[in-house]
C-alpha atoms as a PDB file:
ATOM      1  CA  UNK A   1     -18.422  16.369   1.382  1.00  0.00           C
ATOM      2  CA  UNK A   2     -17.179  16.662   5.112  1.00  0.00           C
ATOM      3  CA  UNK A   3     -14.541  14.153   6.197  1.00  0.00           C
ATOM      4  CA  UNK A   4     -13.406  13.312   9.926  1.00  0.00           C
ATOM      5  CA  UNK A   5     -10.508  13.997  10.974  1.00  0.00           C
ATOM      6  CA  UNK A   6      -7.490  12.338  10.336  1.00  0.00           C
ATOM      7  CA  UNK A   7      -5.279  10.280  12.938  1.00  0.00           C
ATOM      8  CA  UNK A   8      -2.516   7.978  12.737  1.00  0.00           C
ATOM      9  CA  UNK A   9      -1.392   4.868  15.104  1.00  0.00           C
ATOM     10  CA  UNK A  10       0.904   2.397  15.726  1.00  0.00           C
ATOM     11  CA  UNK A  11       0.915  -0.808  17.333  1.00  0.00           C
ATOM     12  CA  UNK A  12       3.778  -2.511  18.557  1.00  0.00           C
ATOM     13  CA  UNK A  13       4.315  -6.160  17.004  1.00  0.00           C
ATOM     14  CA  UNK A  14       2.531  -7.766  19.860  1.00  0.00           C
ATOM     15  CA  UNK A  15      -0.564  -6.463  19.341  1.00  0.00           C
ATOM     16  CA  UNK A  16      -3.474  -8.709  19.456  1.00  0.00           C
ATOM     17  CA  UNK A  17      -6.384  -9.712  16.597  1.00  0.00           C
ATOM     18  CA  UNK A  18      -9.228  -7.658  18.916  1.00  0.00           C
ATOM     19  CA  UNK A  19      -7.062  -4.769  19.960  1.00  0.00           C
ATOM     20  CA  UNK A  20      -6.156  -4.393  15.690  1.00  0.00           C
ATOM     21  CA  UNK A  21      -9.449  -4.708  14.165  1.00  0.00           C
ATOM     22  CA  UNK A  22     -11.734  -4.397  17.197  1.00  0.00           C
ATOM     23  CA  UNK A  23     -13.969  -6.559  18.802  1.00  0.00           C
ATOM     24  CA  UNK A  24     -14.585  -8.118  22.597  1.00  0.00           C
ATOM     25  CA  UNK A  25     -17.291  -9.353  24.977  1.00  0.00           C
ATOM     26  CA  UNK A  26     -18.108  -5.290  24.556  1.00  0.00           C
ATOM     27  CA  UNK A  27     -17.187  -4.553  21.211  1.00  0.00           C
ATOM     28  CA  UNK A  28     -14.825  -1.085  21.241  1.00  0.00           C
ATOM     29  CA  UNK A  29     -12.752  -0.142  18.095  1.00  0.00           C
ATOM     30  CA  UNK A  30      -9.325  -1.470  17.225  1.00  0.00           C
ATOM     31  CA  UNK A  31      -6.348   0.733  16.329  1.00  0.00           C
ATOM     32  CA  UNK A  32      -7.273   0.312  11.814  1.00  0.00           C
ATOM     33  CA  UNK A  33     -10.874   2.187  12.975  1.00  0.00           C
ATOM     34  CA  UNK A  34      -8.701   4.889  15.477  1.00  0.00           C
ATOM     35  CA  UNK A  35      -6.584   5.111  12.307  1.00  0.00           C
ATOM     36  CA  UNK A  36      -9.516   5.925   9.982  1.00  0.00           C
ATOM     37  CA  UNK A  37      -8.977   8.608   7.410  1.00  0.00           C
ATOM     38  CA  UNK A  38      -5.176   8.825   8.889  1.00  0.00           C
ATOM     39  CA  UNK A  39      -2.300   6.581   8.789  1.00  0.00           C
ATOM     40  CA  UNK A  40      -1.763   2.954  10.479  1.00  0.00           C
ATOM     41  CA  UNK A  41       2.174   2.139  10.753  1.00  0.00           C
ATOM     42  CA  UNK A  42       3.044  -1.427  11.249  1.00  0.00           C
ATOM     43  CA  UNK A  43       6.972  -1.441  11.915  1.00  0.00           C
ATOM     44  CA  UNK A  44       8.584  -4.466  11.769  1.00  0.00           C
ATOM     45  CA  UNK A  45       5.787  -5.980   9.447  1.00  0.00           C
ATOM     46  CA  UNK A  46       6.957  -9.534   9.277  1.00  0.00           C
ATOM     47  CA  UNK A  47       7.480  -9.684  13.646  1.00  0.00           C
ATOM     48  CA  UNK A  48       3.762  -9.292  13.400  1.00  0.00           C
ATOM     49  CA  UNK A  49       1.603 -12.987  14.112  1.00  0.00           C
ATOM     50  CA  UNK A  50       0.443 -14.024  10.716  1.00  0.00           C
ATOM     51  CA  UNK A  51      -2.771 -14.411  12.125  1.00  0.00           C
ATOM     52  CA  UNK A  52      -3.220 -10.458  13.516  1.00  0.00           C
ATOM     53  CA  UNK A  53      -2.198  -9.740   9.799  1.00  0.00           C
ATOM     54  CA  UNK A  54      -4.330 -11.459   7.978  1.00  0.00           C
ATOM     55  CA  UNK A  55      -7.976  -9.864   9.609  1.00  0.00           C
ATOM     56  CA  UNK A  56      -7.113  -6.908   8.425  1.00  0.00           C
ATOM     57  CA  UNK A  57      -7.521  -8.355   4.500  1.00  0.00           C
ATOM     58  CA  UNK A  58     -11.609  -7.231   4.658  1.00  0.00           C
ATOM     59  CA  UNK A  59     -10.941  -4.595   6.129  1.00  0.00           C
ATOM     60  CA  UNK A  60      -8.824  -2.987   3.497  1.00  0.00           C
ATOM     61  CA  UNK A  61     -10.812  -4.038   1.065  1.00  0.00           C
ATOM     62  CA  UNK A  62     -14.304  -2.862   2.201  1.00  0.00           C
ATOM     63  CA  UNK A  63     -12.897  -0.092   4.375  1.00  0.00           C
ATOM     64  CA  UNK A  64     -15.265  -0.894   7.443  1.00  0.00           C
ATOM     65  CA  UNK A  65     -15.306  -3.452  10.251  1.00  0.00           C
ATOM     66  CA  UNK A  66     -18.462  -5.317  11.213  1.00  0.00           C
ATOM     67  CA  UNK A  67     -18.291  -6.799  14.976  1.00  0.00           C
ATOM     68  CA  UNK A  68     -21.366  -9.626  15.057  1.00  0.00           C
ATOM     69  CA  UNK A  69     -22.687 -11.211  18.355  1.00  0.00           C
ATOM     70  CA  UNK A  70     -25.342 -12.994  19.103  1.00  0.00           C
ATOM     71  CA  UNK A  71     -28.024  -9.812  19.688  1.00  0.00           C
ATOM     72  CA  UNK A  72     -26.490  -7.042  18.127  1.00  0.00           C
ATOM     73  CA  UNK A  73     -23.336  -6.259  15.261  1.00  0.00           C
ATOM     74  CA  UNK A  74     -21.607  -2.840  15.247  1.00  0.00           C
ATOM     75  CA  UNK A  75     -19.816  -1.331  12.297  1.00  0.00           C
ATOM     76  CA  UNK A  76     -16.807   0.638  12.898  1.00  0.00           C
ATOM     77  CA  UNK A  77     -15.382   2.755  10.068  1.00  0.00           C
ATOM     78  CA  UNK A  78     -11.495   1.816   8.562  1.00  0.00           C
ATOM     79  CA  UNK A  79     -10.709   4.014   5.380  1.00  0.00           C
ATOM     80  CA  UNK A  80      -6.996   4.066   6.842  1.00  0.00           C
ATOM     81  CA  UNK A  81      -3.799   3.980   4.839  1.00  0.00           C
ATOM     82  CA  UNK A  82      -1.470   1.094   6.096  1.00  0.00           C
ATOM     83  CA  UNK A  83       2.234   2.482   5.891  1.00  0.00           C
ATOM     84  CA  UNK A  84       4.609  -0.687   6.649  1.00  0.00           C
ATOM     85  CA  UNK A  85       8.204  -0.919   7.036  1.00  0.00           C
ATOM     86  CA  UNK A  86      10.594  -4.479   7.362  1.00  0.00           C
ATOM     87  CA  UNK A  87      13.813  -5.228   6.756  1.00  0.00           C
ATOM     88  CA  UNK A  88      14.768  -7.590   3.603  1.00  0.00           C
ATOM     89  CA  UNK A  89      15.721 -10.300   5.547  1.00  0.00           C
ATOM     90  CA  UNK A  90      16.468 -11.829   9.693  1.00  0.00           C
ATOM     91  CA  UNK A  91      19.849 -10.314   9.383  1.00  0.00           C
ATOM     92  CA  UNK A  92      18.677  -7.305   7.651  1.00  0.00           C
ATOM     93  CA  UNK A  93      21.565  -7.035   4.623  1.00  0.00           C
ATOM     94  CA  UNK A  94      20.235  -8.838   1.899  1.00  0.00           C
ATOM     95  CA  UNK A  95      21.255  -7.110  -1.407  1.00  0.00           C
ATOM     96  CA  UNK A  96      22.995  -5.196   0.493  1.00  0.00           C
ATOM     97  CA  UNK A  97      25.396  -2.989  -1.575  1.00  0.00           C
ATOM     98  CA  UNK A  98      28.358  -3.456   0.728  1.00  0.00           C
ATOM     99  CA  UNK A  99      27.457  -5.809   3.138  1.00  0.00           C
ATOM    100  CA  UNK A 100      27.209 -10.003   2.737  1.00  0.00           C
ATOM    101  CA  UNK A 101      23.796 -11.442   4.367  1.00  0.00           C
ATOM    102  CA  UNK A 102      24.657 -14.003   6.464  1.00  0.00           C
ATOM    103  CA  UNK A 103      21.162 -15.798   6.501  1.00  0.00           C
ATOM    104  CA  UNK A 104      21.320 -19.704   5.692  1.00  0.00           C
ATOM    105  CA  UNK A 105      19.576 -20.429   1.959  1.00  0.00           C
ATOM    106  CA  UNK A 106      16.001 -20.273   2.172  1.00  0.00           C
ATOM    107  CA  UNK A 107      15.817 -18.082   5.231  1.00  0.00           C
ATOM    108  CA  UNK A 108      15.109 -15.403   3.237  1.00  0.00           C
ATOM    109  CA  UNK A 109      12.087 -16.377   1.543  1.00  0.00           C
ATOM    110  CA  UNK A 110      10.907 -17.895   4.901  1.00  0.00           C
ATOM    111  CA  UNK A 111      11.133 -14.086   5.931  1.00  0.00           C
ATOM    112  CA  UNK A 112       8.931 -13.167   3.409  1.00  0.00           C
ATOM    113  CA  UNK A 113       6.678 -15.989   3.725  1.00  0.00           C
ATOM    114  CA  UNK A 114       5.137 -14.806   7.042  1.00  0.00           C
ATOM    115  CA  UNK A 115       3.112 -12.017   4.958  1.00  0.00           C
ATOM    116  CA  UNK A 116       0.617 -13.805   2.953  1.00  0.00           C
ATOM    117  CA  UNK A 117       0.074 -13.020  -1.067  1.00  0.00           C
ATOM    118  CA  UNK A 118      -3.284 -12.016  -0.455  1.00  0.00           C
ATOM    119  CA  UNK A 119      -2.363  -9.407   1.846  1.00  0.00           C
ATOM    120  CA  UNK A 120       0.530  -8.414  -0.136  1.00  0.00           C
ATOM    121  CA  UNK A 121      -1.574  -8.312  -3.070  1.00  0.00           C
ATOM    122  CA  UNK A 122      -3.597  -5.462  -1.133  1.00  0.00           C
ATOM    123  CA  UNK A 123      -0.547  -2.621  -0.632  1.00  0.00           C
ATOM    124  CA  UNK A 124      -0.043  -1.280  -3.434  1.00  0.00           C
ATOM    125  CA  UNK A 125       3.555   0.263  -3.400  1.00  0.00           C
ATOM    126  CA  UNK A 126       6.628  -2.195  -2.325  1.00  0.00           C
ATOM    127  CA  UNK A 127       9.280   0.312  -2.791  1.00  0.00           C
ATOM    128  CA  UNK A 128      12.472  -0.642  -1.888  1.00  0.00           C
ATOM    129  CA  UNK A 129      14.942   1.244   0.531  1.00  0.00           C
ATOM    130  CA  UNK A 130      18.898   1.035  -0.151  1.00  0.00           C
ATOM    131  CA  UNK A 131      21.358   2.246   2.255  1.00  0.00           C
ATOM    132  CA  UNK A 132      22.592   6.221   1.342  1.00  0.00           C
ATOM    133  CA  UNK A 133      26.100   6.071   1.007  1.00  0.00           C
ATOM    134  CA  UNK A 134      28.769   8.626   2.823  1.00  0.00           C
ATOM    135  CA  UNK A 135      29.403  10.373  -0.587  1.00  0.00           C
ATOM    136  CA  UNK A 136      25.072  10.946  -0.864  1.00  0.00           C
ATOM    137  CA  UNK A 137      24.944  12.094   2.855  1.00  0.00           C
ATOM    138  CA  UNK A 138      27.962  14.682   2.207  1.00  0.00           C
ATOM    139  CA  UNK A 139      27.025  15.810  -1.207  1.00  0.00           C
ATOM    140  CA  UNK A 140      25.879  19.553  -1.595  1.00  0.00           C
ATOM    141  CA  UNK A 141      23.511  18.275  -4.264  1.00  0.00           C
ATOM    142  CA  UNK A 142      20.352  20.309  -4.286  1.00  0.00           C
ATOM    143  CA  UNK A 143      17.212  17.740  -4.624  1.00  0.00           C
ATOM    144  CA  UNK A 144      13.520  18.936  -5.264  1.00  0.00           C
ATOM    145  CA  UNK A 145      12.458  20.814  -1.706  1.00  0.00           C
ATOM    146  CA  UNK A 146       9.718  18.853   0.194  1.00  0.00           C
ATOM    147  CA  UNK A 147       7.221  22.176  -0.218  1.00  0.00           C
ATOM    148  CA  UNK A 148       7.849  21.414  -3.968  1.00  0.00           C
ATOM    149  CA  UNK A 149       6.540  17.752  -3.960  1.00  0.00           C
ATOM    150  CA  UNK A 150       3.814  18.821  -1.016  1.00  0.00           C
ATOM    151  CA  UNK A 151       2.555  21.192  -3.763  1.00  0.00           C
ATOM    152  CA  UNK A 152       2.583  18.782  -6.501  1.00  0.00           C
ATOM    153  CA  UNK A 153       0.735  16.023  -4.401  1.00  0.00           C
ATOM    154  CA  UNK A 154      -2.106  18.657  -3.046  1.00  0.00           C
ATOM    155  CA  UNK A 155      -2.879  19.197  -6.431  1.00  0.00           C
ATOM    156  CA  UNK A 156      -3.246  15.832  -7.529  1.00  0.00           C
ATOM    157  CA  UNK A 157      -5.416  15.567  -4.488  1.00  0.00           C
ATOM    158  CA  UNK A 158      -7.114  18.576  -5.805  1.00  0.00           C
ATOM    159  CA  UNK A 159      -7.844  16.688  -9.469  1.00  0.00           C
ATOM    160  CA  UNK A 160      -8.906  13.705  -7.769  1.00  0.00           C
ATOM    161  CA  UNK A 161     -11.154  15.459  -5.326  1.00  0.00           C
ATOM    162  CA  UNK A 162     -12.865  17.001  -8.686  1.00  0.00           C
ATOM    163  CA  UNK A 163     -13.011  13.699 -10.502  1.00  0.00           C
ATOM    164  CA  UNK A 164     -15.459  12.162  -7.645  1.00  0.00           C
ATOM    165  CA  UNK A 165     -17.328  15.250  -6.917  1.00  0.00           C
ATOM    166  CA  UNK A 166     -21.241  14.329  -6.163  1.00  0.00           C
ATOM    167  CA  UNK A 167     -19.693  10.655  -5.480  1.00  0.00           C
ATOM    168  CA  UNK A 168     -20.478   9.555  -1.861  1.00  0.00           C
ATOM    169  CA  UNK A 169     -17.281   8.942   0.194  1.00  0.00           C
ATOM    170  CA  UNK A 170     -15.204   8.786  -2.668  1.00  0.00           C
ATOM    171  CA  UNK A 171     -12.882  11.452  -3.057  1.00  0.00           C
ATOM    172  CA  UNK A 172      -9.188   9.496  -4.003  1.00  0.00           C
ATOM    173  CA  UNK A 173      -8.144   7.306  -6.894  1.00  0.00           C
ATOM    174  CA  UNK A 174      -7.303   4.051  -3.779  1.00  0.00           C
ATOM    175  CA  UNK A 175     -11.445   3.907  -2.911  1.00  0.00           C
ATOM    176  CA  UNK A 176     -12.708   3.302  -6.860  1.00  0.00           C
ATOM    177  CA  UNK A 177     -14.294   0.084  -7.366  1.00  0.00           C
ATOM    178  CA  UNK A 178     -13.312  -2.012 -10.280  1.00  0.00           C
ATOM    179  CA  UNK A 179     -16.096  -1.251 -12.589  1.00  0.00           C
ATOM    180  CA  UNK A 180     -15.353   2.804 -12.096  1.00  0.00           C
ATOM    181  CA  UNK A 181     -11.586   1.793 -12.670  1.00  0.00           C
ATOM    182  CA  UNK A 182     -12.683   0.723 -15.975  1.00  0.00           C
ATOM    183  CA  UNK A 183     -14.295   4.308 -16.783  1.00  0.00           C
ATOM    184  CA  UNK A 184     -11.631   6.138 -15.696  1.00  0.00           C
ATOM    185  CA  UNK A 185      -8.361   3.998 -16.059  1.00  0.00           C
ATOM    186  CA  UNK A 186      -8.058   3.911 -19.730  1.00  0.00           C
ATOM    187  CA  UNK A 187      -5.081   3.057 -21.401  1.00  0.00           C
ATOM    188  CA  UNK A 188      -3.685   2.754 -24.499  1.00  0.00           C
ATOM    189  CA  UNK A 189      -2.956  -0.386 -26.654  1.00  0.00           C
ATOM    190  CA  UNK A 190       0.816   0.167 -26.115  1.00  0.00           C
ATOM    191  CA  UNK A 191       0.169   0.467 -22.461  1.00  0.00           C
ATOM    192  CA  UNK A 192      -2.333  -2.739 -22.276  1.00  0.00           C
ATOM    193  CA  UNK A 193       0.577  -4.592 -24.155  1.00  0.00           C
ATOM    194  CA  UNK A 194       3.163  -3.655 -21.343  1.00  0.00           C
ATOM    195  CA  UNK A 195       0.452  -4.791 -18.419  1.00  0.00           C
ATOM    196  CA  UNK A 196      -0.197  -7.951 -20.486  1.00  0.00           C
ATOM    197  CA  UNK A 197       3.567  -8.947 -20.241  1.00  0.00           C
ATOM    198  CA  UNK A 198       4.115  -7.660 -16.514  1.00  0.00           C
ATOM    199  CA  UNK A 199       1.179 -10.018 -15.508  1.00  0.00           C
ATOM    200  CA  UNK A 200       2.743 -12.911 -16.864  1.00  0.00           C
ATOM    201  CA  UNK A 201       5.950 -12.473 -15.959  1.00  0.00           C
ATOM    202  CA  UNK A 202       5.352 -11.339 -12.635  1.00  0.00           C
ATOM    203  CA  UNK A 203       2.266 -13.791 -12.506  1.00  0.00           C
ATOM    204  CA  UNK A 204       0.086 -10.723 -11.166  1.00  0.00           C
ATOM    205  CA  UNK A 205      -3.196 -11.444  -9.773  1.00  0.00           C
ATOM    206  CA  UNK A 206      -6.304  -9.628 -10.697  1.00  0.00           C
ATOM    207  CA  UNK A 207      -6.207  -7.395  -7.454  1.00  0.00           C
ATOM    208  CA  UNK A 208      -2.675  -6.682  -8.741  1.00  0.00           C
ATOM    209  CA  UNK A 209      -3.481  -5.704 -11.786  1.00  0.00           C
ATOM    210  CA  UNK A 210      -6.149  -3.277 -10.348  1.00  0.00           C
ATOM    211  CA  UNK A 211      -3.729  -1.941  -8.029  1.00  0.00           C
ATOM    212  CA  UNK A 212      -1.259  -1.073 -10.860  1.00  0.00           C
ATOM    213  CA  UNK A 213      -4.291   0.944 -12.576  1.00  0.00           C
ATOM    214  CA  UNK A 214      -5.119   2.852  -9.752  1.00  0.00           C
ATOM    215  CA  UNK A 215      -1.553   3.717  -9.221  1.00  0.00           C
ATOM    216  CA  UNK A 216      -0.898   4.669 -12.551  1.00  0.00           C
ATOM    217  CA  UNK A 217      -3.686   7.165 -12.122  1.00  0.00           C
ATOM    218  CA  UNK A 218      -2.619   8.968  -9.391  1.00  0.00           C
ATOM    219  CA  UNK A 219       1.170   9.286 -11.091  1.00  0.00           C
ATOM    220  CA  UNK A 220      -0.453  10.803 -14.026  1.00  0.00           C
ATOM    221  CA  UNK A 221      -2.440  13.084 -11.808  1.00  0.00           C
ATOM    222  CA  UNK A 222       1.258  14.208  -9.741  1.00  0.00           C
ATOM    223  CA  UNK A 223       2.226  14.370 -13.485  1.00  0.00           C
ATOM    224  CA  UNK A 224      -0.764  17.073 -14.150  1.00  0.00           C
ATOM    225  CA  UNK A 225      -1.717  14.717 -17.029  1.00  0.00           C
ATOM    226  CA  UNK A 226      -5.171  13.698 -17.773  1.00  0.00           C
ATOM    227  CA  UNK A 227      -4.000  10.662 -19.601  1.00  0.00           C
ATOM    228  CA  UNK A 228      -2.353   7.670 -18.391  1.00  0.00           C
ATOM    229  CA  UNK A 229       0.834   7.111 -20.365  1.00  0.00           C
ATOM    230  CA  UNK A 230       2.798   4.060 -20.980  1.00  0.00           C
ATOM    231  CA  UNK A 231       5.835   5.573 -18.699  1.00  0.00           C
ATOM    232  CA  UNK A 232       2.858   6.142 -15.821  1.00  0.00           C
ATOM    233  CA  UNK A 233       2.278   2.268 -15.763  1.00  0.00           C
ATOM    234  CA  UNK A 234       5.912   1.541 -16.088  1.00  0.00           C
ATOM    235  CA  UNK A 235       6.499   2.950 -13.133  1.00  0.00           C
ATOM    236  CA  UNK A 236       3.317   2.039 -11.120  1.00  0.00           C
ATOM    237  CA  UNK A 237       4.402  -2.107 -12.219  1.00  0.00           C
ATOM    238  CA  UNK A 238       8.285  -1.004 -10.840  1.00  0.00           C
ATOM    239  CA  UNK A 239       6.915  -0.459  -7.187  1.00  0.00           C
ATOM    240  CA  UNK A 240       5.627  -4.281  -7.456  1.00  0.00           C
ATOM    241  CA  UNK A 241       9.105  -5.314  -6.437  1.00  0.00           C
ATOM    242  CA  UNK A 242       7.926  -8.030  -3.949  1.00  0.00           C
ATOM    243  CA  UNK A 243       6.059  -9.703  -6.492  1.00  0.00           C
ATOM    244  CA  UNK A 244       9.615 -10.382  -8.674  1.00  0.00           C
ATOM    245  CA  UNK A 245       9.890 -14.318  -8.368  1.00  0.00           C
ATOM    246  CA  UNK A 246      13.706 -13.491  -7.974  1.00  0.00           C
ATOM    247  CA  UNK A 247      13.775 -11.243  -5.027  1.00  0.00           C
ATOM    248  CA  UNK A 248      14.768 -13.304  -3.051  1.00  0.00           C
ATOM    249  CA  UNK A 249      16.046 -15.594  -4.595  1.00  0.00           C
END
């Protein structure tokens, strides 16, 4: 299977619905089909208008964008991976190891409030960022060399690549569709009971839940294991830290 080339972009905060997804009196491609098979970076994701957010929803899911008028529709492609970055809150110290936030009560969750659950429900990592203290930036510490993890991460690539071979335009564990998530994500009973209790008590919705499989599946794969273990799903349901009712609260 042949894939374009890969490209990245990214829009400043202002940018508009039609010059995101695409569209006009004659339809040309936003910056998620210029992004296709690359990476779209949305800094500052809450500055962004709710509205300009929440078009890219289909998108994500069907990984195209169909343009209709009147006499014609066009189709652009949009298999991108949205990379997004925001602070936790206006003042930007929330939890905050060392520093007090200084937002008024409730500000916070306003914050968050400008990205929708449904769209939130779509990105499937929410990894939070704390500050690096002086003692981390100083320490001689050795940690695991980038061309260690690159290695690790083309070969999962590799596994996943084999997995969908003969499969048209499939080729990573993100594009499965739910019913192929079923007959490859299998897990074990001990592993269905700790799902069962994350969806309740994180009130998880179904695309959620079938984010959590996928991502379980690819840290297996990293892990070189062709089983997903309960420790795999642990750790997929830890980067669903927006979803924690108590956040922010």
């Amino acid at each position: 299977m042949t894939q374009q080339a890969s490209s990245s972009t990214t829009p400043y905060y202002t940018v508009s619905d039609v010059a995101l997804v695409g569209g006009g009196s004659n339809p040309h491609p936003g910056e998620i089909s210029l992004a296709h098979n690359g990476v779209l970076f949305l800094d500052e994701l809450p500055e962004f208008k709710r509205t300009v957010l929440e078009v890219m929803r289909q998108p994500m899911e069907e990984r195209m964008v169909t343009i209709s008028r009147s006499k014609f529709s066009v189709t652009y492609p949009a298999s991108f991976m949205l990379v997004a970055s925001m602070n936790p809150c206006p003042c930007g110290f929330y939890n905050h190891p060392d520093k007090e936030c200084v937002c008024a009560p409730g500000v916070v969750q306003k914050y968050l409030n400008k990205i929708s659950g449904p769209l939130m429900d779509r990105i499937d990592l929410h990894v939070e960022v704390t500050p690096v203290s002086f003692d981390e930036l100083s320490s001689r510490k050795k940690f695991e060399r980038s061309e260690n993890i690159r290695e690790r991460v083309v070969k999962a690539r590799e596994i996943q690549l084999k997995r969908f071979e003969g499969k048209n335009n499939l080729y990573c564990n993100a594009q499965m569709e739910p019913q192929l998530v079923q007959e490859i994500c299998t897990i074990t009973d001990a592993g269905k009971t700790l799902l069962s209790r994350a969806m309740q008590k994180l009130n998880l919705s179904a695309r959620a839940y079938d984010r959590i499989i996928k991502v379980s599946r690819t840290i297996a794969d990293l892990a070189a294991s062709p089983d997903i273990k309960t420790e795999h799903l642990a750790e997929a349901i830890q980067f669903r830290s927006l979803d924690r009712e108590d956040w922010a609260a």
